[in-house]
C-alpha atoms as a PDB file:
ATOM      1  CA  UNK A   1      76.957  91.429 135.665  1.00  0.00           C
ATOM      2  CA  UNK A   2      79.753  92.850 134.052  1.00  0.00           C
ATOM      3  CA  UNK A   3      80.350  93.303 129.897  1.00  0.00           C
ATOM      4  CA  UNK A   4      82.739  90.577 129.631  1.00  0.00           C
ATOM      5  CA  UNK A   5      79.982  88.266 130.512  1.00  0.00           C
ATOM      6  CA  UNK A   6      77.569  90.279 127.535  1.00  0.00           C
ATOM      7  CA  UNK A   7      77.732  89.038 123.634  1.00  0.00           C
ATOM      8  CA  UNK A   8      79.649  91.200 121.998  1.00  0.00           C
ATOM      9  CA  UNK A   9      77.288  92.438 120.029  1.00  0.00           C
ATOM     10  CA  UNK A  10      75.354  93.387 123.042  1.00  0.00           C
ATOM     11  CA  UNK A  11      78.661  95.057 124.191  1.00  0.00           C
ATOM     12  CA  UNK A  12      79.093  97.008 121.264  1.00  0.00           C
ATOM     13  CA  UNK A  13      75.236  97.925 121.647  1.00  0.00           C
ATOM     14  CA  UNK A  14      75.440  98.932 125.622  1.00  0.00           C
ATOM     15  CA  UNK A  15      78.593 100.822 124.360  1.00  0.00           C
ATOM     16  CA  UNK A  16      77.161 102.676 121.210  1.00  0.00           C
ATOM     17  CA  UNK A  17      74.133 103.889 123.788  1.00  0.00           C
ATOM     18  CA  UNK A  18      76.741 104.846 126.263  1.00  0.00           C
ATOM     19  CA  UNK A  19      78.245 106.889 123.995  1.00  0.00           C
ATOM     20  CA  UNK A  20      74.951 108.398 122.432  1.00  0.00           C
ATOM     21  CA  UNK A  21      74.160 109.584 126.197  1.00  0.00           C
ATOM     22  CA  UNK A  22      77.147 111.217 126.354  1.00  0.00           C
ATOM     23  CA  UNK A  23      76.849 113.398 122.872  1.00  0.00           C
ATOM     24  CA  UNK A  24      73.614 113.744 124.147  1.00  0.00           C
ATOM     25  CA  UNK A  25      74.229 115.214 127.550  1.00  0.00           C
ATOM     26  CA  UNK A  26      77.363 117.420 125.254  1.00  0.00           C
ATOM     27  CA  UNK A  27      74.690 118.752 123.136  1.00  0.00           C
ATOM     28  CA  UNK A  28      72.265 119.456 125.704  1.00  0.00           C
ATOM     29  CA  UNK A  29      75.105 121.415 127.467  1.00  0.00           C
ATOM     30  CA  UNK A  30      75.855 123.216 125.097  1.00  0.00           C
ATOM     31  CA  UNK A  31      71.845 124.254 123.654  1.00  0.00           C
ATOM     32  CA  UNK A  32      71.662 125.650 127.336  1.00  0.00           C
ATOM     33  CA  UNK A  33      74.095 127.825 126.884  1.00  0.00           C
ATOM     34  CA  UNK A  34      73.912 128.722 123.396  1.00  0.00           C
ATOM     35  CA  UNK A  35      70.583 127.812 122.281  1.00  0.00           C
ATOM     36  CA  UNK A  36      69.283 124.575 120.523  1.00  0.00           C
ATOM     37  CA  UNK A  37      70.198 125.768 116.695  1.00  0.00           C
ATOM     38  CA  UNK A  38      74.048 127.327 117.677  1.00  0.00           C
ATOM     39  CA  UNK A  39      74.432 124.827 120.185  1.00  0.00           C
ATOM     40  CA  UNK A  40      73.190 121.794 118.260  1.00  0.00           C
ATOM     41  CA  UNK A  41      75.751 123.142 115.395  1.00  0.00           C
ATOM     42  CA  UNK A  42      78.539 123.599 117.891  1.00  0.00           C
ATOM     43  CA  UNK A  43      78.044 120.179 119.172  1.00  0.00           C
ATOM     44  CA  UNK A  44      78.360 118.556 115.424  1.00  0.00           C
ATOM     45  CA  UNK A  45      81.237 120.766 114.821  1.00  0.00           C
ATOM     46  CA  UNK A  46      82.887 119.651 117.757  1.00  0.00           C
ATOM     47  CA  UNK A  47      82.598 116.009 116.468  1.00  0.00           C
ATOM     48  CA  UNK A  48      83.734 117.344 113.099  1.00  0.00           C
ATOM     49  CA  UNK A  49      86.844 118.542 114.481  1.00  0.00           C
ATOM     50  CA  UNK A  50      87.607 114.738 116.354  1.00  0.00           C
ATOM     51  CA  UNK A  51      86.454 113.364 112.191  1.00  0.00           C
ATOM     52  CA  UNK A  52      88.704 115.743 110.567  1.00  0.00           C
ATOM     53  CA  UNK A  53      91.484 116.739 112.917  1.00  0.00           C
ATOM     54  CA  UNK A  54      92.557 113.716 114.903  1.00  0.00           C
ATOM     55  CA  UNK A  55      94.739 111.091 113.098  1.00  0.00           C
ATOM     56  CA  UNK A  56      92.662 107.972 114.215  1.00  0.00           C
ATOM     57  CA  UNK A  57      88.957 107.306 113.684  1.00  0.00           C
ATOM     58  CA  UNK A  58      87.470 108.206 116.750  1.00  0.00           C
ATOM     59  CA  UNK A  59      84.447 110.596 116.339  1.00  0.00           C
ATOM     60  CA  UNK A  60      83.780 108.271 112.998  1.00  0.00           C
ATOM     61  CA  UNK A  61      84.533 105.145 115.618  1.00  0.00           C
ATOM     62  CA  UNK A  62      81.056 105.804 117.042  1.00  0.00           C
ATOM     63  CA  UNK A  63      79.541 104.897 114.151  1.00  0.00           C
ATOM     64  CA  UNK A  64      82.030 102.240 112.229  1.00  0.00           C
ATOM     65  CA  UNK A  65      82.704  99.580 115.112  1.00  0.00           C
ATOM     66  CA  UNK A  66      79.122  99.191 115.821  1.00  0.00           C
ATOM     67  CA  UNK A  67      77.920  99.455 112.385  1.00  0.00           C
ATOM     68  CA  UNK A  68      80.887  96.515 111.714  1.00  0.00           C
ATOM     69  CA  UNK A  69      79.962  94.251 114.493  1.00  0.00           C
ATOM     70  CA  UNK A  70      75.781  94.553 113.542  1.00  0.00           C
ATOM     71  CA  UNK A  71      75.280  94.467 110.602  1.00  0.00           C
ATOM     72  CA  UNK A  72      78.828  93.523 108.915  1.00  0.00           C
ATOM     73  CA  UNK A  73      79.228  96.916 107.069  1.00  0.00           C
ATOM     74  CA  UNK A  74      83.001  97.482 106.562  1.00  0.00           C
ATOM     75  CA  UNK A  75      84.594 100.300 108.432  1.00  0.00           C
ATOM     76  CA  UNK A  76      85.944 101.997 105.723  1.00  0.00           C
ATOM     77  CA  UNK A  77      82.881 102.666 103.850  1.00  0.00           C
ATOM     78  CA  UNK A  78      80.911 103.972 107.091  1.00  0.00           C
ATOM     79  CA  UNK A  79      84.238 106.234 107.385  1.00  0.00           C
ATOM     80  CA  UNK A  80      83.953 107.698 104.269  1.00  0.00           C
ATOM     81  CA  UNK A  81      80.123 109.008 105.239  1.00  0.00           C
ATOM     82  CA  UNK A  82      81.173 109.712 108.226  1.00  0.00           C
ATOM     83  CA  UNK A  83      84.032 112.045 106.326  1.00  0.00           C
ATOM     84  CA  UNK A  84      81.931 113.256 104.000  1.00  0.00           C
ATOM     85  CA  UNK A  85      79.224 114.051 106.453  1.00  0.00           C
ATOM     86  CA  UNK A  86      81.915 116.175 108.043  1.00  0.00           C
ATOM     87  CA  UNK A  87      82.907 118.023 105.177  1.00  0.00           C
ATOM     88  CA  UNK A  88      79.714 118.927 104.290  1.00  0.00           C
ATOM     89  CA  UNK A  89      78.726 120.257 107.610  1.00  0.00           C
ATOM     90  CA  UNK A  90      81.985 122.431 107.553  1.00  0.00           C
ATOM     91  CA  UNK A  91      81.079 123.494 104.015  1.00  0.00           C
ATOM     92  CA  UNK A  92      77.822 124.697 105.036  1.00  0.00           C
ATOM     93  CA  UNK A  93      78.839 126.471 108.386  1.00  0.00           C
ATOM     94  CA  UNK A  94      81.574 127.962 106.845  1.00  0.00           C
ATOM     95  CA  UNK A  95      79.176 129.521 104.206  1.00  0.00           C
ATOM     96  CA  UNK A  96      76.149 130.108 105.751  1.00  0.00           C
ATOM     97  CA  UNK A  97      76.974 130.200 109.976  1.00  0.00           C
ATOM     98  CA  UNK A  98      80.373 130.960 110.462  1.00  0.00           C
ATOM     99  CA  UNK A  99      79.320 132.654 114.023  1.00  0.00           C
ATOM    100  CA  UNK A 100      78.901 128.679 115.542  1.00  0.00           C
ATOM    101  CA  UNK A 101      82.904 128.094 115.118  1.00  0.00           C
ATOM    102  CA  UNK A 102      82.972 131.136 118.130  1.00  0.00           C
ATOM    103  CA  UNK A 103      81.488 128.734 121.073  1.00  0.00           C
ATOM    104  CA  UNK A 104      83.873 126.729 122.003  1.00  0.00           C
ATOM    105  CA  UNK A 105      87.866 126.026 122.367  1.00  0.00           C
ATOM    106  CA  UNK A 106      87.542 123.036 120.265  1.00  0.00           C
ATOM    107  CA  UNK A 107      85.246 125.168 117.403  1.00  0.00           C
ATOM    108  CA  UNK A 108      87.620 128.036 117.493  1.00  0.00           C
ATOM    109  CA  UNK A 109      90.730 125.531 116.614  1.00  0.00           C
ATOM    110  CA  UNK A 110      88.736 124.041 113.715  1.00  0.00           C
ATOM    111  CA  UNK A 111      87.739 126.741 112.082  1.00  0.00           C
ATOM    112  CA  UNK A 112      91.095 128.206 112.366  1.00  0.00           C
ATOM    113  CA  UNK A 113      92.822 124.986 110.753  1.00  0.00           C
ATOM    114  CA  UNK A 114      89.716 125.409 108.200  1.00  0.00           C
ATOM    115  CA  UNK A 115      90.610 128.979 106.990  1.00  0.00           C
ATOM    116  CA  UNK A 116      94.593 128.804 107.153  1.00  0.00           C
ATOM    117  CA  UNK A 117      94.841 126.186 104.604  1.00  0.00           C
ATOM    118  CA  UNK A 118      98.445 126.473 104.339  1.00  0.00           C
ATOM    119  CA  UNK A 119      99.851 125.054 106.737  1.00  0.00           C
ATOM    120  CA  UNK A 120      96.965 123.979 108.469  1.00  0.00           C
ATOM    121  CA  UNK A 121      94.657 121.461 105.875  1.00  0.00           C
ATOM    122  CA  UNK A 122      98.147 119.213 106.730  1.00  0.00           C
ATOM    123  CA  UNK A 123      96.399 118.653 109.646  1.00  0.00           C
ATOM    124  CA  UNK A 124      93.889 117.355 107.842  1.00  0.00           C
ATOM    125  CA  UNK A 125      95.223 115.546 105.370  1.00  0.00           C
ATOM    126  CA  UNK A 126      97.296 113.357 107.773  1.00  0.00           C
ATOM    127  CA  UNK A 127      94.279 113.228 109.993  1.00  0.00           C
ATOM    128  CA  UNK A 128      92.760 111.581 107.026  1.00  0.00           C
ATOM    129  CA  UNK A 129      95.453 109.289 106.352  1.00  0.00           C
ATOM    130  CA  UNK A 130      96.179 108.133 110.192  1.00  0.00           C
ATOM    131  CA  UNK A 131      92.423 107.338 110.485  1.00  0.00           C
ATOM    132  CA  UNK A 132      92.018 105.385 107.178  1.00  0.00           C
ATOM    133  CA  UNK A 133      95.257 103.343 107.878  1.00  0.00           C
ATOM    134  CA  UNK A 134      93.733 102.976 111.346  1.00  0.00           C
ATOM    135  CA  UNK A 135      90.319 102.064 109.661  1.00  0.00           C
ATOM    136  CA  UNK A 136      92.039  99.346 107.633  1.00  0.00           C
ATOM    137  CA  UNK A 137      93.934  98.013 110.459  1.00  0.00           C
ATOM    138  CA  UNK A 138      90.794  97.387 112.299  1.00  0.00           C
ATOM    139  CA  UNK A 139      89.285  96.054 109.532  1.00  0.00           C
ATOM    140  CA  UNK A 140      92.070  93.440 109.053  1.00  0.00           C
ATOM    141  CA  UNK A 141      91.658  92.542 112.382  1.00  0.00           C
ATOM    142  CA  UNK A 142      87.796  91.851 112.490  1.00  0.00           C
ATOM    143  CA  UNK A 143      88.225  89.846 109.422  1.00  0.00           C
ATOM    144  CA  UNK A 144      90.880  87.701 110.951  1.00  0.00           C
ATOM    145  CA  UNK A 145      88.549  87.199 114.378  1.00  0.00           C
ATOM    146  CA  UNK A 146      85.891  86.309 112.634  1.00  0.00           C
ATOM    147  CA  UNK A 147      87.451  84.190 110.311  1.00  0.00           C
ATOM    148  CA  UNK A 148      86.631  85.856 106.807  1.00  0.00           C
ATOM    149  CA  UNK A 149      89.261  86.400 104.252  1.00  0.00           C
ATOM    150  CA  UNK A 150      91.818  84.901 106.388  1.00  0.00           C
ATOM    151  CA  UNK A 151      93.967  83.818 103.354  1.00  0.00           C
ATOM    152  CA  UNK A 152      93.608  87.472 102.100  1.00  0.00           C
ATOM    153  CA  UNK A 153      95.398  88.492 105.472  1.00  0.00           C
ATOM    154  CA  UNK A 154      97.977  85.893 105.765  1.00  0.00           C
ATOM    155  CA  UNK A 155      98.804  86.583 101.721  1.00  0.00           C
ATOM    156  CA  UNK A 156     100.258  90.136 102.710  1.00  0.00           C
ATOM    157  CA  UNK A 157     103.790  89.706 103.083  1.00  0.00           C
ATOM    158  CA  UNK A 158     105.216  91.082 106.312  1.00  0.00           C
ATOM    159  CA  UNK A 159     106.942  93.809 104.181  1.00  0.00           C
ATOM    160  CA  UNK A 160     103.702  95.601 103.619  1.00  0.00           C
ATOM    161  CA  UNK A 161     102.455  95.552 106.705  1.00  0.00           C
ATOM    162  CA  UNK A 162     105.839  96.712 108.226  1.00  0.00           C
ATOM    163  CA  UNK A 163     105.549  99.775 105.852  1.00  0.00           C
ATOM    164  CA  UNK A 164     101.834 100.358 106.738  1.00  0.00           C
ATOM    165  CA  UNK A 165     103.036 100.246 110.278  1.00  0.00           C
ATOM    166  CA  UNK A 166     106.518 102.832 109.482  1.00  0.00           C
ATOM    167  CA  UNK A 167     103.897 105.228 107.422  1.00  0.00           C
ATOM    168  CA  UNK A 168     101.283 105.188 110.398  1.00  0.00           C
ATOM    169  CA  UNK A 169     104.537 106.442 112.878  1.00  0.00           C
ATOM    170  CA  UNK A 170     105.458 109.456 110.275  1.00  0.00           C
ATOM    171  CA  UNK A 171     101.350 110.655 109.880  1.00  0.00           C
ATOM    172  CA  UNK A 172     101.575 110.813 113.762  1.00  0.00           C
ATOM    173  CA  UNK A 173     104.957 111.898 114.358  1.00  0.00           C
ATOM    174  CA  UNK A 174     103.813 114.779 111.605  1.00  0.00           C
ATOM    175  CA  UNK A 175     100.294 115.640 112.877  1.00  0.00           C
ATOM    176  CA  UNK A 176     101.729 115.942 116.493  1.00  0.00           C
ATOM    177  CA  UNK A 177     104.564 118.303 114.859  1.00  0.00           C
ATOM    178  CA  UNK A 178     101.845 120.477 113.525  1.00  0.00           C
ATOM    179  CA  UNK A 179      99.088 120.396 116.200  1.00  0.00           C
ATOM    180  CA  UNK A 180     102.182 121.823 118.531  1.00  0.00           C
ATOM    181  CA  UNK A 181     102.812 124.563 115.514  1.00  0.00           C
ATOM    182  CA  UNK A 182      99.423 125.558 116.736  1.00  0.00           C
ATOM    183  CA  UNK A 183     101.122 127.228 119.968  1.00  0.00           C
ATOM    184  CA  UNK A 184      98.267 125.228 121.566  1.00  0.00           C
ATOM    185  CA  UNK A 185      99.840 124.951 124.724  1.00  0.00           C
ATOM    186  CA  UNK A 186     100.020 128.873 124.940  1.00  0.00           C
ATOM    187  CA  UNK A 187      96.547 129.008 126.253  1.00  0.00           C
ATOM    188  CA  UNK A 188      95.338 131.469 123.333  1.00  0.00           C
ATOM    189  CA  UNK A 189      92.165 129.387 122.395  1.00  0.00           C
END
């Protein structure tokens, strides 16, 4: 049996699980190394990094598709706890543990974006824009399959989504510009 032939709700279950062993099996990895309470915290800042740092909602993705296709909970407001979550978590280790940004490559980078705020936070702020843009898209589109507030959707002229589309390009264009400003292909992380 393969997931095609699975409900897709099932899919996005067996998929959700899939993913939960693997962050499982990450933060195991890491507690071995570190310990449970520095590796536990290097493991959430590691997915606070993919929340914060990436232009497209993929750490928050865990969380928002499957949330969306069970219970019908829009994307974008799971994304914003999932953001906020992040934050927080940054806010705390940055206050209280700042020794748990020193485990990993991935830790290292964040926390270096985190205290250069010029001209690093750009990172995050097109981060943020790239995955709520990406969020809406994806919301659009599960509306549209599942038939709700298709006259909403086919309303937008093709203007809007045109510029939606041409502002998505220059957040990624940018955030690739100033992940390479980094000098992350110099090996020094």
């Amino acid at each position: 049996m393969t997931l095609k032939n699975i409900a897709p709700k099932k899919q996005a279950l067996i998929k959700f699980i899939l993913l939960c062993l693997i962050l499982a099996t990450y933060v195991a990895y890491l507690s071995h190394e570190y310990g449970l309470m520095t590796g536990g915290m290097a493991a959430l800042l590691t997915w606070s990094f993919f929340v914060l740092c990436t232009p497209i909602a993929d750490a928050g993705f865990l969380l928002d598709f499957p949330l969306r296709l069970l219970f019908g909970i829009r994307m974008i407001f799971s994304e914003l706890v999932v953001w906020s979550i992040a934050i927080g978590l940054n806010l705390y280790s940055l206050t209280f543990r700042p020794q748990n940004y020193d485990t990993t490559v991935v830790t290292r980078l964040l926390h270096h974006i985190l205290t250069h705020p010029w001209p690093y936070w750009s990172v995050v702020a097109l981060s943020c824009a790239g995955t709520f843009l990406s969020i809406r898209f994806g919301d659009e589109l599960m509306d549209v399959i599942h038939h709700r507030e298709r006259a909403f959707f086919h309303s937008h002229a093709f203007k809007h989504e045109l510029i939606m589309v041409v502002f998505f390009v220059v957040v990624i264009f940018g955030y690739y510009e100033m992940i390479a400003s980094l000098g992350l292909e110099t090996g020094s992380w």
